[in-house]
PDB file of N, CA and C in Angstrom:
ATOM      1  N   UNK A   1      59.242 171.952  -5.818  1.00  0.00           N
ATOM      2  CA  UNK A   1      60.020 173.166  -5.954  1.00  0.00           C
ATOM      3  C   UNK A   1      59.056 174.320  -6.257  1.00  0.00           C
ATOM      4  N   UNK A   2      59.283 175.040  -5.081  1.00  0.00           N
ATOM      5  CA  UNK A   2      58.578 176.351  -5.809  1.00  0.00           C
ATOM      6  C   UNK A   2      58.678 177.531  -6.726  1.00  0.00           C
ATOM      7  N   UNK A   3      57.509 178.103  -7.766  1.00  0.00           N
ATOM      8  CA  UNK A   3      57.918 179.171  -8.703  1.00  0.00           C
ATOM      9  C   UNK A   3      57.801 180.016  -7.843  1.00  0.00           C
ATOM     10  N   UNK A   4      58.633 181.037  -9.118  1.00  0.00           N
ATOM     11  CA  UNK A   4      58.873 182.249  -8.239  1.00  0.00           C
ATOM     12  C   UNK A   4      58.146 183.099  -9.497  1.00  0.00           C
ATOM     13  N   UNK A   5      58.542 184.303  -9.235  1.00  0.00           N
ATOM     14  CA  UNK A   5      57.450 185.539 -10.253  1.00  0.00           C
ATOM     15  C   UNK A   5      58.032 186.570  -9.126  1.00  0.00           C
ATOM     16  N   UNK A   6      59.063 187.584 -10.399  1.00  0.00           N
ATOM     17  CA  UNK A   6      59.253 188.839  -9.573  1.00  0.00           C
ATOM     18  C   UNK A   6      58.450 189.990 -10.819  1.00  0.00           C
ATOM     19  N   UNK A   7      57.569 190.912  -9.929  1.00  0.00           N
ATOM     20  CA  UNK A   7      57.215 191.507 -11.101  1.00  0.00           C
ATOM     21  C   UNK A   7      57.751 193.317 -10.393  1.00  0.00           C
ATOM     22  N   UNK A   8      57.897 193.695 -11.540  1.00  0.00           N
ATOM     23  CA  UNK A   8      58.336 195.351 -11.174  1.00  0.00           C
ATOM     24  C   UNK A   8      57.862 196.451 -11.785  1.00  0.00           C
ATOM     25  N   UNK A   9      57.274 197.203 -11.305  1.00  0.00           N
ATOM     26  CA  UNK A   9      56.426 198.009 -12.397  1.00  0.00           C
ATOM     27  C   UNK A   9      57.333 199.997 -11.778  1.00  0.00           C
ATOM     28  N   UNK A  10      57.078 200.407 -12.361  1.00  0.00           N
ATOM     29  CA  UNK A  10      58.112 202.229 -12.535  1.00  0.00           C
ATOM     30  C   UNK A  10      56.804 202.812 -13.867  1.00  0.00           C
ATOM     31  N   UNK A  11      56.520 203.724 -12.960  1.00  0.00           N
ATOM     32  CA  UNK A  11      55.534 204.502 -13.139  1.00  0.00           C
ATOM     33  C   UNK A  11      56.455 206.105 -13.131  1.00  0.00           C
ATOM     34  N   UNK A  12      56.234 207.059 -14.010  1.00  0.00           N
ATOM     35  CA  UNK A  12      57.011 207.880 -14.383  1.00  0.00           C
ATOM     36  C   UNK A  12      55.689 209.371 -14.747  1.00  0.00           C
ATOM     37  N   UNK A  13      55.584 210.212 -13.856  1.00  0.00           N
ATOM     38  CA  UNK A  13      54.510 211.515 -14.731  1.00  0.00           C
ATOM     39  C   UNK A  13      55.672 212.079 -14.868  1.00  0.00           C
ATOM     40  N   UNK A  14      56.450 212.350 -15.493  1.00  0.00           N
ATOM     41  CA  UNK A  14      57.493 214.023 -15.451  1.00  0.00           C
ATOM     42  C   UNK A  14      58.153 214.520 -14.436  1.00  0.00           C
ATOM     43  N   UNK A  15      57.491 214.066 -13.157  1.00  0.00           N
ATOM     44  CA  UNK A  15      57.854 214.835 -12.357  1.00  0.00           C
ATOM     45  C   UNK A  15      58.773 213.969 -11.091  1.00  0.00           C
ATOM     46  N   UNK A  16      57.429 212.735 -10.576  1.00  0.00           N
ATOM     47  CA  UNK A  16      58.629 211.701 -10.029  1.00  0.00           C
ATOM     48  C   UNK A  16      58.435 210.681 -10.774  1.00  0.00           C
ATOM     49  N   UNK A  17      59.334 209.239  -9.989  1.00  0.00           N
ATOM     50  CA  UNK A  17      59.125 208.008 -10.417  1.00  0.00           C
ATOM     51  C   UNK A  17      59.308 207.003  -9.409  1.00  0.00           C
ATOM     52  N   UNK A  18      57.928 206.447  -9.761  1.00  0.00           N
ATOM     53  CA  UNK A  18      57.670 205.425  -8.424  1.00  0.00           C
ATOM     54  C   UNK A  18      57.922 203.809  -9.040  1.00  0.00           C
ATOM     55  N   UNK A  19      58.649 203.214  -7.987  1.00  0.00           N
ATOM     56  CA  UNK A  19      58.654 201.960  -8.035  1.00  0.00           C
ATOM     57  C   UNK A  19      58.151 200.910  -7.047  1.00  0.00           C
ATOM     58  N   UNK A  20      58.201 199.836  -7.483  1.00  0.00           N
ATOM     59  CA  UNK A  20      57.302 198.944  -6.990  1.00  0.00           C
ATOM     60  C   UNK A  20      57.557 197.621  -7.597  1.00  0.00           C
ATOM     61  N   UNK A  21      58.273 196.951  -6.550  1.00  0.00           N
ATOM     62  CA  UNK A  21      58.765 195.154  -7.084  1.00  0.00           C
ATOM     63  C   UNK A  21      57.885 194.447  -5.883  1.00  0.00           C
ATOM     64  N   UNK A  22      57.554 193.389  -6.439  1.00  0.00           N
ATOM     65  CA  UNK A  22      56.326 192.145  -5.830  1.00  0.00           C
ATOM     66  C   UNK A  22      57.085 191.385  -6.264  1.00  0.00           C
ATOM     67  N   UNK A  23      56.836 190.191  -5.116  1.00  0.00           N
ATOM     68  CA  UNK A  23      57.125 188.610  -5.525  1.00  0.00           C
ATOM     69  C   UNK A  23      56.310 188.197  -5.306  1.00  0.00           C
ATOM     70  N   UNK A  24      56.149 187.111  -5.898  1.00  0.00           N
ATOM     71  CA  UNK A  24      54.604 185.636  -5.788  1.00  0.00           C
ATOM     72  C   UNK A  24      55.644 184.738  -6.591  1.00  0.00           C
ATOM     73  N   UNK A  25      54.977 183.897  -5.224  1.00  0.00           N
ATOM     74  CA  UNK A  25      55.470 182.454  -5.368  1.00  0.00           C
ATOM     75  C   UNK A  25      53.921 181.218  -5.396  1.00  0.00           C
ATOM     76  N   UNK A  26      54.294 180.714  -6.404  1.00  0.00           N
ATOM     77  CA  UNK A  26      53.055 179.638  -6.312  1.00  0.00           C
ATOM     78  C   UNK A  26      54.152 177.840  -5.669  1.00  0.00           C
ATOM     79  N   UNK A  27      53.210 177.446  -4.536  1.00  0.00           N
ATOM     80  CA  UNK A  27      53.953 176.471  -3.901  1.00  0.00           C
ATOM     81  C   UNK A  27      52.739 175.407  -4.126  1.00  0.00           C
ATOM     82  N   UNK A  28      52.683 174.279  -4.896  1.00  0.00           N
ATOM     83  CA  UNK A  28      51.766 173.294  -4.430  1.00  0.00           C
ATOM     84  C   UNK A  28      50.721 173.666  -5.616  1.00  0.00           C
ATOM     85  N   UNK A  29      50.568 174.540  -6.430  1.00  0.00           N
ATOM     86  CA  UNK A  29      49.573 174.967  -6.965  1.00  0.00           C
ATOM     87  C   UNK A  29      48.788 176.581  -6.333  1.00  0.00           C
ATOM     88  N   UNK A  30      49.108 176.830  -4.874  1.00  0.00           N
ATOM     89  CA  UNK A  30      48.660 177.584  -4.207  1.00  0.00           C
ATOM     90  C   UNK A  30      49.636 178.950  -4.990  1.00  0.00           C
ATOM     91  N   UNK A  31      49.121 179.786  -5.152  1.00  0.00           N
ATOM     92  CA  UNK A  31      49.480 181.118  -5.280  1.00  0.00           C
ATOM     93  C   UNK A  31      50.015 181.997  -3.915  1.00  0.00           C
ATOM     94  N   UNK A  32      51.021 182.516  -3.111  1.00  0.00           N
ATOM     95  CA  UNK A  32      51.382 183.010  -2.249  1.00  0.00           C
ATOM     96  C   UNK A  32      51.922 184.050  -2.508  1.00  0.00           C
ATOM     97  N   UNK A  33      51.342 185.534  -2.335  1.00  0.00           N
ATOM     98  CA  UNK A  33      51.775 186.674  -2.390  1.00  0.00           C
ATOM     99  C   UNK A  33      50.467 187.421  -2.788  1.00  0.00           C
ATOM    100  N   UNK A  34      50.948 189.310  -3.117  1.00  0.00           N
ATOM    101  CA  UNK A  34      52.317 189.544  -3.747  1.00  0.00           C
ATOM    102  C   UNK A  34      52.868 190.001  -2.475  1.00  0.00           C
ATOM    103  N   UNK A  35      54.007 189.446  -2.254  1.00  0.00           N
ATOM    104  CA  UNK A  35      55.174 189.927  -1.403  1.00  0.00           C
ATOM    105  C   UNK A  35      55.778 191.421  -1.242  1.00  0.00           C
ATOM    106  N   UNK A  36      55.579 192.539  -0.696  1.00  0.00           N
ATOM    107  CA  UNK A  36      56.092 193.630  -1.184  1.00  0.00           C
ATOM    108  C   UNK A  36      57.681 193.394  -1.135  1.00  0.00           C
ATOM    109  N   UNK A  37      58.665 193.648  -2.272  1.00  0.00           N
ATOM    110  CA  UNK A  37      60.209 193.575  -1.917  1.00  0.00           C
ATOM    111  C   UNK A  37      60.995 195.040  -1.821  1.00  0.00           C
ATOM    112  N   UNK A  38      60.283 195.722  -2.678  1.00  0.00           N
ATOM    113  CA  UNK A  38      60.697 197.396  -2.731  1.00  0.00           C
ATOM    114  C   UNK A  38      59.637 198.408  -2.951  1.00  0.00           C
ATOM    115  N   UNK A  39      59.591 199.443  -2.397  1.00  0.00           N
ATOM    116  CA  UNK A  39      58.777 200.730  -2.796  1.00  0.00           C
ATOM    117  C   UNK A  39      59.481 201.833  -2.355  1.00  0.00           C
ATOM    118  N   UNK A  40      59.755 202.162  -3.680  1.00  0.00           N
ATOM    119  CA  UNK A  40      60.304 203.871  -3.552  1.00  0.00           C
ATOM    120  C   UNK A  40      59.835 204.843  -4.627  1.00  0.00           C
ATOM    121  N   UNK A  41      60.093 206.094  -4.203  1.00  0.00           N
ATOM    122  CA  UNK A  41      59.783 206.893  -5.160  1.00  0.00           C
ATOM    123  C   UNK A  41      61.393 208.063  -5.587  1.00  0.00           C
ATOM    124  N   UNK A  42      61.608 208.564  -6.650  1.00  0.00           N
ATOM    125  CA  UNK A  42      62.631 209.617  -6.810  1.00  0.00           C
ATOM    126  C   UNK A  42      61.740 210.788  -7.475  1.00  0.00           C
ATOM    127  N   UNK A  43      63.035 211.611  -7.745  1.00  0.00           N
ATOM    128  CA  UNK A  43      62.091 212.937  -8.926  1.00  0.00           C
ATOM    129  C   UNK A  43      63.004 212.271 -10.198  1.00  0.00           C
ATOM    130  N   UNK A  44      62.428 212.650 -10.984  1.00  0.00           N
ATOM    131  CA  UNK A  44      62.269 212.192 -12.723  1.00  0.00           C
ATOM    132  C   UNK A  44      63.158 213.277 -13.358  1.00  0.00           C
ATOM    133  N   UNK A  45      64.112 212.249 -14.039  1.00  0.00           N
ATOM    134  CA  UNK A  45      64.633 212.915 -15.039  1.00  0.00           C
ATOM    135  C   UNK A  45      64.294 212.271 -16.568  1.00  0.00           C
ATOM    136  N   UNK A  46      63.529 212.717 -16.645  1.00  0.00           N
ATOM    137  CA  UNK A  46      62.944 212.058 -18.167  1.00  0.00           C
ATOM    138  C   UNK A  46      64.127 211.666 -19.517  1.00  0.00           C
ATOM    139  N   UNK A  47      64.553 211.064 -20.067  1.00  0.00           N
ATOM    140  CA  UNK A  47      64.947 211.107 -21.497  1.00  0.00           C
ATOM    141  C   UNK A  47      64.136 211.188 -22.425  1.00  0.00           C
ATOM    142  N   UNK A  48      64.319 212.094 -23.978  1.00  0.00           N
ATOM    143  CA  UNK A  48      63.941 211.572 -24.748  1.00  0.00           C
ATOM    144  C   UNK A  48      63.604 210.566 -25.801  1.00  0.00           C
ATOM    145  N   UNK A  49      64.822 209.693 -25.433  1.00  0.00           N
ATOM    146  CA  UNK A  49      64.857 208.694 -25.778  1.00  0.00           C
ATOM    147  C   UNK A  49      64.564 207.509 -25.059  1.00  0.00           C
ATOM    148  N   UNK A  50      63.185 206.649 -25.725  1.00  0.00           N
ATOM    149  CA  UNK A  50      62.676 205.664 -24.675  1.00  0.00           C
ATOM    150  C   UNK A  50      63.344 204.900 -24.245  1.00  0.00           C
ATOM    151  N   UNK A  51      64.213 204.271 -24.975  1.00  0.00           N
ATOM    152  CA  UNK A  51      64.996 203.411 -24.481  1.00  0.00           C
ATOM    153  C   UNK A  51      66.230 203.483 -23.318  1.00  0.00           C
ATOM    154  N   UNK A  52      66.689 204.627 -23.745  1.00  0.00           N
ATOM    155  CA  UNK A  52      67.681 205.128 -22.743  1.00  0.00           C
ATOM    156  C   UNK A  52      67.058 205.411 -21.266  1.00  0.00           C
ATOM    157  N   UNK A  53      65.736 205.709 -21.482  1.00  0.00           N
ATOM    158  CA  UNK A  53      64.940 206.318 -20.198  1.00  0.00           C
ATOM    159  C   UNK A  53      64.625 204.450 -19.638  1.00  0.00           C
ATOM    160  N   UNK A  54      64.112 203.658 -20.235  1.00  0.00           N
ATOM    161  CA  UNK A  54      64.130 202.048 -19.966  1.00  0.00           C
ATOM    162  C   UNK A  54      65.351 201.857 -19.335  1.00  0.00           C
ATOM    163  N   UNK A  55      66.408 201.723 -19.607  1.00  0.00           N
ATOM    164  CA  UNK A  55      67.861 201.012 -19.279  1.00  0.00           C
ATOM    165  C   UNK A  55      67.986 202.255 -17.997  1.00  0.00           C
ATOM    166  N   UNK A  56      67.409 203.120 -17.735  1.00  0.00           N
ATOM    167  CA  UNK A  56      68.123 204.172 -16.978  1.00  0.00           C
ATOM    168  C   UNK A  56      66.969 203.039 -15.841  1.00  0.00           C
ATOM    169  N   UNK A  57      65.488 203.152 -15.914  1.00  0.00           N
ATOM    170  CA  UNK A  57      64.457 202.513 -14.629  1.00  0.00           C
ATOM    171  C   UNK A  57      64.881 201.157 -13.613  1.00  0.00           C
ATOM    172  N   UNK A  58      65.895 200.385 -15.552  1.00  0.00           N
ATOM    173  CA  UNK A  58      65.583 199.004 -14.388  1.00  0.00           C
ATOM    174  C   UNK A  58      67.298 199.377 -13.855  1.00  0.00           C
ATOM    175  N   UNK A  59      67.736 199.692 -14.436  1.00  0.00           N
ATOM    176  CA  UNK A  59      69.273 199.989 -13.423  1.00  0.00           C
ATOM    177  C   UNK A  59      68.785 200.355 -12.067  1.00  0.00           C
ATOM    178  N   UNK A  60      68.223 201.575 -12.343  1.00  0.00           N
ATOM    179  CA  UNK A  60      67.687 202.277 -11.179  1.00  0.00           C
ATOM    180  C   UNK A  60      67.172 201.075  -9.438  1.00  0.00           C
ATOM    181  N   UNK A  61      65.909 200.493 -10.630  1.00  0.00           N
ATOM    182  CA  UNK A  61      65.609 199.316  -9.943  1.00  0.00           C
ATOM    183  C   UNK A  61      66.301 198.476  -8.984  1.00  0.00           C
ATOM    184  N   UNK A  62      67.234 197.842 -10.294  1.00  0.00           N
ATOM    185  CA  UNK A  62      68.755 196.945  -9.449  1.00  0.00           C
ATOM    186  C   UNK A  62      69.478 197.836  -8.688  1.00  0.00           C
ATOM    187  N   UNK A  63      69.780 199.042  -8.379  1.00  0.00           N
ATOM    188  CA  UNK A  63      70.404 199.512  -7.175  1.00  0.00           C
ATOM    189  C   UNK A  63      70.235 199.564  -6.288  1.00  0.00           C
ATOM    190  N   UNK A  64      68.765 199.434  -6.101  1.00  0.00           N
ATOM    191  CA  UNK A  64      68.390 199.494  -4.857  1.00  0.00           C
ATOM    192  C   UNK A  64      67.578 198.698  -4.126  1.00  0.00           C
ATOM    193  N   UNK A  65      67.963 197.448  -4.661  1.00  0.00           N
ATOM    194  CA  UNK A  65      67.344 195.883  -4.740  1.00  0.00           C
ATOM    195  C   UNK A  65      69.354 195.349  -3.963  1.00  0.00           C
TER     196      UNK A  65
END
């Protein structure tokens, strides 16, 4: 059975915010990827509050996944 590994990274200056989800799968021991699954970018609406600005990225994320 193979692992899976989704990784997602949202990169944020102020102004936009870029995303970027990879998959890697290791089959056999072999490492296979990273898979590109999404790349987009928006313009940024920052919160001051980190957390709220967190729950706002990966939503963001899952919509358009």
């Amino acid at each position: 059975m193979p692992k899976r590994r989704l990784s997602v990274e949202i990169e944020d200056d102020g102004t936009t915010v870029v995303m970027t989800v990879r998959r890697y799968e290791t089959v056999g021991g072999v490492e296979i990827g990273p898979t590109l699954v999404f790349d987009g970018s928006v313009l940024s609406f920052p919160s001051p509050v980190v957390e709220d600005w967190q729950r706002d990225m990966v939503v963001m994320v899952a919509e358009r996944l």
